[in-house]
Protein backbone atom coordinates (compact mmCIF):
# COMPACT_ATOMS: atom_id res chain seq x y z
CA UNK A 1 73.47 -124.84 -21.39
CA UNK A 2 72.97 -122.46 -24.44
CA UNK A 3 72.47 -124.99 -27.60
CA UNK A 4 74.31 -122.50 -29.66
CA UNK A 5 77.44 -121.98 -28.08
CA UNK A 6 77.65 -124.28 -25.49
CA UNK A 7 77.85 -121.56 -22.80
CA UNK A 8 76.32 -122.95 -19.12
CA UNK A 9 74.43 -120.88 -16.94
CA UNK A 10 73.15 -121.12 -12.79
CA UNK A 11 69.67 -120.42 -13.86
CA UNK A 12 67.31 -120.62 -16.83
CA UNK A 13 66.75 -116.70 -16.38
CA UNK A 14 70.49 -116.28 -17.16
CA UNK A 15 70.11 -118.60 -20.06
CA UNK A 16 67.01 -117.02 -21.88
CA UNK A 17 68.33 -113.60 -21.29
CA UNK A 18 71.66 -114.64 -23.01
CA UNK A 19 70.24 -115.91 -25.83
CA UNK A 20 69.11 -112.57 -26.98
CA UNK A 21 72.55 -112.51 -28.20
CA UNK A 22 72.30 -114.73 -30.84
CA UNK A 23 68.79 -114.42 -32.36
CA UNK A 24 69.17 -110.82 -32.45
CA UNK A 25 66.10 -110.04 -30.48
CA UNK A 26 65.94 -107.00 -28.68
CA UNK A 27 62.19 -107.36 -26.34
CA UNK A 28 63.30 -104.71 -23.55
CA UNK A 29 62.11 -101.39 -25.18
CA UNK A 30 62.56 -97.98 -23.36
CA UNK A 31 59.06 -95.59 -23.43
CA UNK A 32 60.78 -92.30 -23.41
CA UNK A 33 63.37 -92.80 -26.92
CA UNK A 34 61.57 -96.46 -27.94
CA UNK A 35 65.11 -97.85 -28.15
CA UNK A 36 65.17 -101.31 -27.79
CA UNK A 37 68.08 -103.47 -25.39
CA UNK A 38 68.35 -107.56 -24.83
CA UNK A 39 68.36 -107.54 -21.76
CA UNK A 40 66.31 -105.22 -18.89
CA UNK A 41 70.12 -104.46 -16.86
CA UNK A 42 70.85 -103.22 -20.74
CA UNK A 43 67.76 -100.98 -20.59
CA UNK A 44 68.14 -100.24 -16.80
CA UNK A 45 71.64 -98.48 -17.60
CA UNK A 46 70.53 -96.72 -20.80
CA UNK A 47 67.50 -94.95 -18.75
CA UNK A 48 70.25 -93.18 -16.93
CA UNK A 49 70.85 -91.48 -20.22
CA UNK A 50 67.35 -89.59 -19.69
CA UNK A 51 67.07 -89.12 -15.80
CA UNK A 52 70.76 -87.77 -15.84
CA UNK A 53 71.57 -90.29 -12.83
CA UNK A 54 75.48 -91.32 -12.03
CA UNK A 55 75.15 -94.10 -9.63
CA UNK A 56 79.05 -94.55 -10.10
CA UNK A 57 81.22 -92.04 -8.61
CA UNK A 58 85.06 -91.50 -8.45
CA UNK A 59 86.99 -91.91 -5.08
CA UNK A 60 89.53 -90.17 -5.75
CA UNK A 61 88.17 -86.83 -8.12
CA UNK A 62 84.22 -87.60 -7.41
CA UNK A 63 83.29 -87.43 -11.00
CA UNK A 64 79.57 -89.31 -11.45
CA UNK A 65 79.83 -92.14 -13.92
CA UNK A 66 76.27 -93.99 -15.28
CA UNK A 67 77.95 -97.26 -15.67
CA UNK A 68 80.78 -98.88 -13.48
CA UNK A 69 82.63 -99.70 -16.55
CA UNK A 70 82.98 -96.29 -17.42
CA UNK A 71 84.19 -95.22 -14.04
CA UNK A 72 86.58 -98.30 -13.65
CA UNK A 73 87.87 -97.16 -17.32
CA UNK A 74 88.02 -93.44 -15.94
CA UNK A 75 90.43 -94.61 -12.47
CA UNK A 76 92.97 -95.64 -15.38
CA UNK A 77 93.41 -91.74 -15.38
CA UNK A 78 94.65 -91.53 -11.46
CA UNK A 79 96.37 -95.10 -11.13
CA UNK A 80 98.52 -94.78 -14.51
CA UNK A 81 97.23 -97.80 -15.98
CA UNK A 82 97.28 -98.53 -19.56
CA UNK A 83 96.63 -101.74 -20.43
CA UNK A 84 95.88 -101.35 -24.44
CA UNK A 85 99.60 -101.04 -25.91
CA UNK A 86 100.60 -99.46 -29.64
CA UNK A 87 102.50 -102.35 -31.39
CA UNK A 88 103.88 -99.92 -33.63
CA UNK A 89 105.74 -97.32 -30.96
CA UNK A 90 104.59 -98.66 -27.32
CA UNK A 91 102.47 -95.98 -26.54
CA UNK A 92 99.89 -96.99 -23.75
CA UNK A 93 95.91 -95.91 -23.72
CA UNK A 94 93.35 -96.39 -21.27
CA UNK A 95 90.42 -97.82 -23.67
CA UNK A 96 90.68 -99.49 -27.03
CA UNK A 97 88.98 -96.74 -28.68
CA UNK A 98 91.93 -94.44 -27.66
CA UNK A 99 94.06 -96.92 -28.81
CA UNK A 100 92.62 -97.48 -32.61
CA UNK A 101 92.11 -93.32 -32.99
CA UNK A 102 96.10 -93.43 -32.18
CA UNK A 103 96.86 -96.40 -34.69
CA UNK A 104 95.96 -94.21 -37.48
CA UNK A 105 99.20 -91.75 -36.46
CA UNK A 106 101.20 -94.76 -38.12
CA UNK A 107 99.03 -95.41 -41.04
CA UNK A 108 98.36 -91.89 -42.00
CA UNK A 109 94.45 -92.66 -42.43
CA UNK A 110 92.23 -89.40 -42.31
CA UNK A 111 88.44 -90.82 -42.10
CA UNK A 112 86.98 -87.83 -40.98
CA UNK A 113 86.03 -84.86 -44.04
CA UNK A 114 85.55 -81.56 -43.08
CA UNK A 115 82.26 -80.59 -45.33
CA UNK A 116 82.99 -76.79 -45.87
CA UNK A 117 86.87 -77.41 -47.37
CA UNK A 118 87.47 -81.10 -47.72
CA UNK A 119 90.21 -81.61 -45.17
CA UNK A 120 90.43 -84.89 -43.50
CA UNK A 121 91.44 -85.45 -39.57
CA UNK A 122 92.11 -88.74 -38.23
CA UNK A 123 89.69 -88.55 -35.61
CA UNK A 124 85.83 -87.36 -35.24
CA UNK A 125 87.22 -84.70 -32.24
CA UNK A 126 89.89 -83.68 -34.46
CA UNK A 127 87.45 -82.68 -36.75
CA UNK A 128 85.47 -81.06 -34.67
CA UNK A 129 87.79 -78.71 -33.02
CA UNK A 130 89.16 -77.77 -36.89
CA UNK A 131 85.44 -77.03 -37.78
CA UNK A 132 85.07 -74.83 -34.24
CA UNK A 133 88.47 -72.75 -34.78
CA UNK A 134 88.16 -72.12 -38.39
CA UNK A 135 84.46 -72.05 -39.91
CA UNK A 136 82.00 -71.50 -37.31
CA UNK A 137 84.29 -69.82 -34.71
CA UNK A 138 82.59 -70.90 -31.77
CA UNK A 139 84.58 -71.84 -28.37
CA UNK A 140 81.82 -73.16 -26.20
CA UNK A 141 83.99 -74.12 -23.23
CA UNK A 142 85.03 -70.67 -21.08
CA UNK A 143 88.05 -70.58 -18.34
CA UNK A 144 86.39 -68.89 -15.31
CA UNK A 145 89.80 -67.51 -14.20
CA UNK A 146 90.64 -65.28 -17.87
CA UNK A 147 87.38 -65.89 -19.89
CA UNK A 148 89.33 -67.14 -22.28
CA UNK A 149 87.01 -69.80 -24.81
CA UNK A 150 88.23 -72.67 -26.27
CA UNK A 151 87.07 -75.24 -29.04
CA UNK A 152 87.67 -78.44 -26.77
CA UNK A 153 86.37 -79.34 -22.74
CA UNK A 154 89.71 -80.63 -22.55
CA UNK A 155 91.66 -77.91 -23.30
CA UNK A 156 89.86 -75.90 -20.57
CA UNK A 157 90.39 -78.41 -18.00
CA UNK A 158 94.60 -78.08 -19.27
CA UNK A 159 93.97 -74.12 -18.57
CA UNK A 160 92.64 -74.16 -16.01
CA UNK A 161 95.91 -76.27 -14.07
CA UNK A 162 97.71 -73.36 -15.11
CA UNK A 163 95.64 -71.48 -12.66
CA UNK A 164 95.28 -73.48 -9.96
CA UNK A 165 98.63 -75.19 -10.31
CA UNK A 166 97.30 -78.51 -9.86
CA UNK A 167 99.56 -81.19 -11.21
CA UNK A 168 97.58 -84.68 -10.91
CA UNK A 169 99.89 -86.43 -12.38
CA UNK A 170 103.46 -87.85 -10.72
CA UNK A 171 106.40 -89.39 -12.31
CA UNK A 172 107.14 -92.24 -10.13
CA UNK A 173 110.59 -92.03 -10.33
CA UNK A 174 111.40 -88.38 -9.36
CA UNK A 175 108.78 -86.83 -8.54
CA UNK A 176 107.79 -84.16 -10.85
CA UNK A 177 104.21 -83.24 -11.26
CA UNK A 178 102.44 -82.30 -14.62
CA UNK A 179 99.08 -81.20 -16.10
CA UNK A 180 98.40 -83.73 -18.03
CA UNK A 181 98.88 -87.74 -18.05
CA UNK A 182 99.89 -87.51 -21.93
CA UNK A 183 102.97 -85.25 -20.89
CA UNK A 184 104.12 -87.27 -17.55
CA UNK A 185 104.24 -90.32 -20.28
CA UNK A 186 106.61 -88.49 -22.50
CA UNK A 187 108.55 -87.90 -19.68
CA UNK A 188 109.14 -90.72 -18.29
CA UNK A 189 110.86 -91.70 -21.69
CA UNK A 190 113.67 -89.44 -20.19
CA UNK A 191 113.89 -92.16 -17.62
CA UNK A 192 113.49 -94.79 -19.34
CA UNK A 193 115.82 -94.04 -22.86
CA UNK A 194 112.41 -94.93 -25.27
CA UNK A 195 112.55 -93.13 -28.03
CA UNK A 196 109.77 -94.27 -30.50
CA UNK A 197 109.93 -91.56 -33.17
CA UNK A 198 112.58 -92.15 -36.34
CA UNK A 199 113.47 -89.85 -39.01
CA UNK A 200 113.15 -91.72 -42.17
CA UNK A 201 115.86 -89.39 -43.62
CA UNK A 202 118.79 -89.13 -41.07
CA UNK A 203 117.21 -92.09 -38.55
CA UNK A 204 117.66 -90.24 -35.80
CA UNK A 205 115.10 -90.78 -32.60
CA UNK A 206 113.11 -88.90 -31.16
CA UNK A 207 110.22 -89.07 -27.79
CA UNK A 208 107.58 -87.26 -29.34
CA UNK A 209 105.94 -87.58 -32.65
CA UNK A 210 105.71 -83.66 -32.64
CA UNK A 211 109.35 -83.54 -31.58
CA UNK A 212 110.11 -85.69 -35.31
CA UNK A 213 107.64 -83.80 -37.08
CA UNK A 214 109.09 -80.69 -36.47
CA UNK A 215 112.83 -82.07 -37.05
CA UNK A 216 111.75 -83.37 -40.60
CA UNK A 217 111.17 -79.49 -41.21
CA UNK A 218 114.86 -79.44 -41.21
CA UNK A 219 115.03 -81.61 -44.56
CA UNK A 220 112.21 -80.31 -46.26
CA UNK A 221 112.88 -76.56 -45.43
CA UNK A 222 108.87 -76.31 -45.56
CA UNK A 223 107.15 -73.46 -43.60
CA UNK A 224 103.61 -73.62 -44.67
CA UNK A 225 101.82 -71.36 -41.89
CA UNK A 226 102.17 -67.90 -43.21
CA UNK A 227 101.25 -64.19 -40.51
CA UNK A 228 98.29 -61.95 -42.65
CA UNK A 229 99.88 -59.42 -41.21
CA UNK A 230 103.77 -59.54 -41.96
CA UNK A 231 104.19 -62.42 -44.49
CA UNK A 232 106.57 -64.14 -41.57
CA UNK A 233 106.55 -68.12 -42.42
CA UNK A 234 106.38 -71.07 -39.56
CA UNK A 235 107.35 -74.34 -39.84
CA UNK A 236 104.68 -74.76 -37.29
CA UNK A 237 101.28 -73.41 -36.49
CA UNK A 238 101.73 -73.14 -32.87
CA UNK A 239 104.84 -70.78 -33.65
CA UNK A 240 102.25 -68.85 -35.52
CA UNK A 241 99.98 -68.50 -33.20
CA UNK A 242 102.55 -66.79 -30.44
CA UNK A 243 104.22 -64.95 -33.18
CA UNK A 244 100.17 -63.05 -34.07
CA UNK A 245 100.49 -62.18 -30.19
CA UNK A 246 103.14 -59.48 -31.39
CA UNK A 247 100.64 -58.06 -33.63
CA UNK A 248 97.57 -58.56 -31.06
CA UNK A 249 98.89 -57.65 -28.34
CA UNK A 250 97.11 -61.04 -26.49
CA UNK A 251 98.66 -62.54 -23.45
CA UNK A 252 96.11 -65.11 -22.67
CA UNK A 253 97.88 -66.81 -19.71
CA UNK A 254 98.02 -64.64 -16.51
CA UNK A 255 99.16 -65.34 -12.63
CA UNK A 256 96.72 -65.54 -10.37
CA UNK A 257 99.13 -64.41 -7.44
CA UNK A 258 99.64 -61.21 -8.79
CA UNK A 259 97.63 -60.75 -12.17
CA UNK A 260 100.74 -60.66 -14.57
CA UNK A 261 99.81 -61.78 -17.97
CA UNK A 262 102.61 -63.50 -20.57
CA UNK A 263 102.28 -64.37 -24.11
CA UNK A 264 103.30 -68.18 -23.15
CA UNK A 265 102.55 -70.61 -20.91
CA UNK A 266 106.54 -71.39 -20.13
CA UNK A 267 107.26 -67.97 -20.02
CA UNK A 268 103.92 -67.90 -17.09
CA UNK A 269 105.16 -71.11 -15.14
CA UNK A 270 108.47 -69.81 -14.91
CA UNK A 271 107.16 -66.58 -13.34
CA UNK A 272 105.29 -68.19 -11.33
CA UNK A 273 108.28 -69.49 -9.24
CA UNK A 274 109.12 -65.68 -7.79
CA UNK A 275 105.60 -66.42 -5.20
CA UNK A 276 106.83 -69.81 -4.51
């Protein structure tokens, strides 16, 4: 029995190892970074770091995992599950961390500075992905299909569904299939009658924080994204962005039945139902 916390243990091994935890000791050291672990399963995992080894893989997608916690975290994405729950609006995440980076929607906290202008995101990838589309201009992740770049892995992956049509992700009480896991949840609010979103002004409700964001336009009257090229002002960047395409000329999203490109995803899915 450990004399500090009064834990009991099968063996004296499992003791000594697990009292590492409390004295801070860290004996197991790894010879290619010299980081140092309490215990040698601790150093055992973190070697996979180096020799690029995924013992753990994924049933159902095949995805290599170095530790089964990971990959029992990354199933939540088929099965649904999410078991760490938003006080605040009942959103559900798959991980903690998820959960905490979301928190800050409701507090408003922006912990991460950009360094070149000073504007703060609420999250580390946030920041990132403002840094990649407006100082540096690099899109390291490249759709095979278009060759179209973009600033995040996981916008690729989204762009790539439009392509192969692959819809992982099934509402449970109809049916419908979508892209994304984030989307089937705000879906299922049609279902369900949740709507955790409420003007402050008028109180009405609403299923999506964007959904209220861009209905508080309607008090405020405030359209801060403004074209170079025509002095035409959006309420909403995204609206900017397709509105440039009349300027550009871009139609990024294109069939891959019959090589039709459109200026919008809807505008690309509903197309797409003429082959079906």
């Amino acid at each position: 029995m450990c004399s500090v916390c009064g834990r009991g243990f099968s063996r004296s091994s499992g003791l000594s190892r697990h009292k590492h935890s409390h004295n801070r000791e860290k004996p197991w050291k790894c010879e290619d970074c010299g980081k140092q672990f309490k215990s040698p399963s601790e150093l055992e995992t973190h070697r996979h770091t180096h020799t690029g080894e995924r013992s753990f893989t994924c049933p159902m997608c095949r995805k290599g995992f170095i530790q089964l916690s990971t990959l029992l975290t990354h199933k939540r994405v088929h099965t649904g599950e999410r078991p760490f729950t938003c006080s605040k609006c009942g959103k559900g995440f798959i991980n903690s961390a998820n959960l905490m980076t979301h928190q800050r929607v409701h507090t408003d906290e922006r912990s991460f500075k950009c360094p070149d202008c000073g504007k703060c995101y609420k999250s580390s990838q946030e920041l990132m992905s403002h840094q990649r589309r407006t100082h540096t201009g690099v899109r390291p992740f490249t759709c095979s299909e278009g060759g179209k770049g973009f600033t995040q892995s996981s916008t690729l992956l989204r762009q790539q569904r439009i392509h192969t049509r692959v819809r992982p992700f099934t509402c449970s009480k109809c049916g419908k299939g979508f892209t994304q896991s984030s989307t089937l949840l705000t879906h299922q609010r049609v279902h369900t009658g949740v709507r955790p979103f409420t003007c402050s002004e008028c109180g009405k409700r609403f299923t999506q924080l964007s959904t209220l964001q861009r209905h508080q336009q309607v008090h405020t009257g405030e359209r801060p994204f403004t074209c170079s090229i025509s002095g035409n002002k959006f309420s909403l960047s995204a609206t900017l962005r397709r509105h440039q395409r009349v300027h550009t000329g871009e139609r990024p999203f294109t069939c891959f039945e019959c090589g039709k490109k459109f200026t919008q995803a809807p505008n690309l899915l509903m197309h797409q139902r003429i082959h079906e």
